[in-house]
C-alpha atoms as a PDB file:
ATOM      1  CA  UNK A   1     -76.216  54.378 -18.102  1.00  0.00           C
ATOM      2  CA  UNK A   2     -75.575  55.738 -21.944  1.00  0.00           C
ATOM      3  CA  UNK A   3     -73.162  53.602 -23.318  1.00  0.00           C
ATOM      4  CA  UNK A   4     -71.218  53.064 -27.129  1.00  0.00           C
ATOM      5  CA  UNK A   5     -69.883  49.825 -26.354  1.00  0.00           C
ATOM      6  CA  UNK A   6     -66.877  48.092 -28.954  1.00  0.00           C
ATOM      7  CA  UNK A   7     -68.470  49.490 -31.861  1.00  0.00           C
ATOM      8  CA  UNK A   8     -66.452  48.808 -34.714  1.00  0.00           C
ATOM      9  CA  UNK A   9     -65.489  51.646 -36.787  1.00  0.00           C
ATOM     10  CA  UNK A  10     -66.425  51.379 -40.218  1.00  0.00           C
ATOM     11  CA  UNK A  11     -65.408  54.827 -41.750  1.00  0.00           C
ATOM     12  CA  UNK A  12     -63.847  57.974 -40.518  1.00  0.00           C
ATOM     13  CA  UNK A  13     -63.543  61.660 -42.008  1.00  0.00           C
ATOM     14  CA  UNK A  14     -60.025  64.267 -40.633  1.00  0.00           C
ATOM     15  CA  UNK A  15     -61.092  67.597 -40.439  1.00  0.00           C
ATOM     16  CA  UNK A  16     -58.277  70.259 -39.532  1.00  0.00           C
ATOM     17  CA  UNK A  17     -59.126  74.001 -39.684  1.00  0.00           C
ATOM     18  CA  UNK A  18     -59.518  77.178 -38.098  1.00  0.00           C
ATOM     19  CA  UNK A  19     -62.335  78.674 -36.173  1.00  0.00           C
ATOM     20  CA  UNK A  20     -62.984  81.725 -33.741  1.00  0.00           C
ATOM     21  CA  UNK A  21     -65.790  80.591 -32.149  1.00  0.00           C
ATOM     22  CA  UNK A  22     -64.768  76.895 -31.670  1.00  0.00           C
ATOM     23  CA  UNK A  23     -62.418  75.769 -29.091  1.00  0.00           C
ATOM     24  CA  UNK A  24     -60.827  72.843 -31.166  1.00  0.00           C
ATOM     25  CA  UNK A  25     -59.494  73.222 -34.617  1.00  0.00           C
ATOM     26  CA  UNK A  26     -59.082  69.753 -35.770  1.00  0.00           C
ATOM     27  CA  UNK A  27     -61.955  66.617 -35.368  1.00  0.00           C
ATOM     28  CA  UNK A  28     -62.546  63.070 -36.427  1.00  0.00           C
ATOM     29  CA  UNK A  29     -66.028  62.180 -37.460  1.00  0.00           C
ATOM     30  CA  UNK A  30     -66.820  58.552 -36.587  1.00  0.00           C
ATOM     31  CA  UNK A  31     -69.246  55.970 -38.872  1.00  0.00           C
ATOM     32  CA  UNK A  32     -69.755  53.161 -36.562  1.00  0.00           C
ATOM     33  CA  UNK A  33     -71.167  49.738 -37.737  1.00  0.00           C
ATOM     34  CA  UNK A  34     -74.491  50.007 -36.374  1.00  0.00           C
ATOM     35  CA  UNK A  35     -74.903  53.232 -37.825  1.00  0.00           C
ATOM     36  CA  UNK A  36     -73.931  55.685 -35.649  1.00  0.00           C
ATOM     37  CA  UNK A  37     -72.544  58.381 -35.721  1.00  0.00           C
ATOM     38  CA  UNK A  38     -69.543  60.194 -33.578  1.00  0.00           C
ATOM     39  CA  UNK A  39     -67.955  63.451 -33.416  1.00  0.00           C
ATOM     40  CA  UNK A  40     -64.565  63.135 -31.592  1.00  0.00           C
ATOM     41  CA  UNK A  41     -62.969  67.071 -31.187  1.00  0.00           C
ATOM     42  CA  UNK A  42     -59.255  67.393 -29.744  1.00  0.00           C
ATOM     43  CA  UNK A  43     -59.194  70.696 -27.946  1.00  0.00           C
ATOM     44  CA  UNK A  44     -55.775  72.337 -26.103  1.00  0.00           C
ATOM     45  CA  UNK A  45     -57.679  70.466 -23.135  1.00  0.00           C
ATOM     46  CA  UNK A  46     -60.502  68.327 -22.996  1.00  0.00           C
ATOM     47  CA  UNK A  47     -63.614  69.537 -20.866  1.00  0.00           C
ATOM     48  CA  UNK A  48     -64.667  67.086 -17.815  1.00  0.00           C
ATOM     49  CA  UNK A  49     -67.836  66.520 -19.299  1.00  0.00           C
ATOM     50  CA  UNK A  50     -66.053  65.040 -22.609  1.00  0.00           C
ATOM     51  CA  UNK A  51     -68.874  62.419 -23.276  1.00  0.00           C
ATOM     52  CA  UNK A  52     -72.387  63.126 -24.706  1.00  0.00           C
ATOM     53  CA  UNK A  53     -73.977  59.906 -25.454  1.00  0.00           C
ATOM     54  CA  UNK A  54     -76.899  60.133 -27.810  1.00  0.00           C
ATOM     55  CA  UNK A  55     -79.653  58.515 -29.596  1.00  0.00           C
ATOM     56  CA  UNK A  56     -77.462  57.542 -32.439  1.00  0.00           C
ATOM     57  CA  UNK A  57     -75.087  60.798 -32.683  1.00  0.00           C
ATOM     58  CA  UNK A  58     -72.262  60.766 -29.621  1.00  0.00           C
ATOM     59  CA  UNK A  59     -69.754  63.618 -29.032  1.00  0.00           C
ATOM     60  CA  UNK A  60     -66.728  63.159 -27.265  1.00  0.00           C
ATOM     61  CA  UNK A  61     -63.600  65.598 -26.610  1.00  0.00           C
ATOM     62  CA  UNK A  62     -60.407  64.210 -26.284  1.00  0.00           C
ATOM     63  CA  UNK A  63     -56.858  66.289 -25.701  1.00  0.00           C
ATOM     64  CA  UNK A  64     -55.308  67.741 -28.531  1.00  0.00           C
ATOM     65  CA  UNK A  65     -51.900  65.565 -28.088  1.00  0.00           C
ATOM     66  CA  UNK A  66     -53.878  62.655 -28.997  1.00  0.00           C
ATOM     67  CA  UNK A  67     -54.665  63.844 -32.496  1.00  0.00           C
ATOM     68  CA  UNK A  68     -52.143  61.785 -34.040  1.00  0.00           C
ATOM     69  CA  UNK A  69     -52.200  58.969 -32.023  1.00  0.00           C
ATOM     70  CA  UNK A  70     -55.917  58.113 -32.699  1.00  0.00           C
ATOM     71  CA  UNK A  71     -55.613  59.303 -36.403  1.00  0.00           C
ATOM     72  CA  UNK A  72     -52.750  57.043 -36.904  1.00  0.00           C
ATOM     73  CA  UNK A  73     -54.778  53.695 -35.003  1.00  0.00           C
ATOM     74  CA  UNK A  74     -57.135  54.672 -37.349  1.00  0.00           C
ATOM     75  CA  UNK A  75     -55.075  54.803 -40.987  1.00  0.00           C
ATOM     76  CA  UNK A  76     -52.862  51.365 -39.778  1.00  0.00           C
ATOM     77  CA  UNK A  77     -55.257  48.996 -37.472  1.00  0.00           C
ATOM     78  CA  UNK A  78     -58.195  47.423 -38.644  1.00  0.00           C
ATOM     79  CA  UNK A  79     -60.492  46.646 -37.101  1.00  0.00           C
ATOM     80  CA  UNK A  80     -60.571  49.723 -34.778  1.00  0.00           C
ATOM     81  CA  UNK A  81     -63.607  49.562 -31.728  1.00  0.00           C
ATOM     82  CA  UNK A  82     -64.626  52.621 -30.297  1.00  0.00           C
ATOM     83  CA  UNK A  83     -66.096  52.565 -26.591  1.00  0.00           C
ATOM     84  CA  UNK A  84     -67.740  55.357 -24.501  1.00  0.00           C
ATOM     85  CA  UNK A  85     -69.735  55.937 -21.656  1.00  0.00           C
ATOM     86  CA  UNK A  86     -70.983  58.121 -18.783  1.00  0.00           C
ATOM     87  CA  UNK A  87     -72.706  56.547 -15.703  1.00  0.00           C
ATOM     88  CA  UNK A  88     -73.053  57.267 -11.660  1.00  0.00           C
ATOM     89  CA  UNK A  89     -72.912  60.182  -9.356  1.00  0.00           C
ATOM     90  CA  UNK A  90     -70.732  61.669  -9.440  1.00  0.00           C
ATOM     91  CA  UNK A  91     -70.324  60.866 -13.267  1.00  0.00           C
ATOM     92  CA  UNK A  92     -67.719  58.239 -14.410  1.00  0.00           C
ATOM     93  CA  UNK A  93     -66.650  59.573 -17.814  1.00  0.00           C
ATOM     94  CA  UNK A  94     -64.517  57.335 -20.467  1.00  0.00           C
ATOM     95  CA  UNK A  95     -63.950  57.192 -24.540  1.00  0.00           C
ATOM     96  CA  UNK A  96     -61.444  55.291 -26.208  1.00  0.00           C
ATOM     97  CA  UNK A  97     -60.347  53.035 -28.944  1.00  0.00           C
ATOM     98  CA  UNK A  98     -59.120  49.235 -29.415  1.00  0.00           C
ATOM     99  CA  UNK A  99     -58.098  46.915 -31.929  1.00  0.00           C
ATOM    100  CA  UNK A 100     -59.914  44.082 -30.299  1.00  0.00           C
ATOM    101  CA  UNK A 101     -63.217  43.252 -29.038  1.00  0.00           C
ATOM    102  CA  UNK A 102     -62.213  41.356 -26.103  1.00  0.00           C
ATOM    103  CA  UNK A 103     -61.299  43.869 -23.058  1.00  0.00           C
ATOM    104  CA  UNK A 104     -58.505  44.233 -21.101  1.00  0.00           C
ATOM    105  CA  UNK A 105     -57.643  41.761 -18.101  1.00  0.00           C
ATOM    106  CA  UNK A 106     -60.225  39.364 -19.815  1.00  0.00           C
ATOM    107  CA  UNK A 107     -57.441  37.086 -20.423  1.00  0.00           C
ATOM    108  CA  UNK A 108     -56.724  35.357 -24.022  1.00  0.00           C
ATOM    109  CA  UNK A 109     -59.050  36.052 -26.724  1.00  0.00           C
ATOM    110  CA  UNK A 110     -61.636  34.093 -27.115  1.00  0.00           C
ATOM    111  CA  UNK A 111     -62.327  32.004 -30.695  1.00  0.00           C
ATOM    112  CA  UNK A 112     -66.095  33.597 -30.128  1.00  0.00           C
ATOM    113  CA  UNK A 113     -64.960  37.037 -29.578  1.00  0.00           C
END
């Protein structure tokens, strides 16, 4: 099962533009602590295979409306965690953010966490 899992994000670069061959026209490149790297594009709608979990470079597509949600989590929180994954058959697909390590429904967070 590829996985990116709470990887805190340690630097992020806005890119808004215009393109006729790309389906997107604004993306949020990722620098994770552990040195990875992730491309997240916001297309009018995001395609069912919207993870690609790689050696160290991940893509992920999320709906355009969510643009300014996740660029604004990113300019006010820190720390920010990015998680992704795609397991199973049929695939289970999922990418998000959080501002904290522990999950939820884990209960309070831990001192360790």
């Amino acid at each position: 099962m590829p996985f990116v899992w709470n990887k805190e994000v340690s630097n992020y670069k806005v890119d808004i533009f215009e393109s006729s061959t790309l389906a997107h026209d604004r993306s949020i490149r990722l620098d994770l602590e552990d040195g990875d790297s992730v491309s997240v594009s916001f297309p009018t709608s995001a395609a069912g295979d919207f993870v690609t979990i790689g050696a160290s470079f991940h893509q992920v597509q999320m709906d355009r409306h969510k643009f300014d949600e996740v660029y604004h989590l990113l300019q006010t929180e820190n720390p920010v965690y990015f998680t992704a994954y795609e397991a199973g058959s049929p695939a289970v697909r999922f990418a998000g953010f959080s501002t904290s390590k522990e999950s939820v429904g884990e209960g309070l967070v831990d001192s360790d966490a």
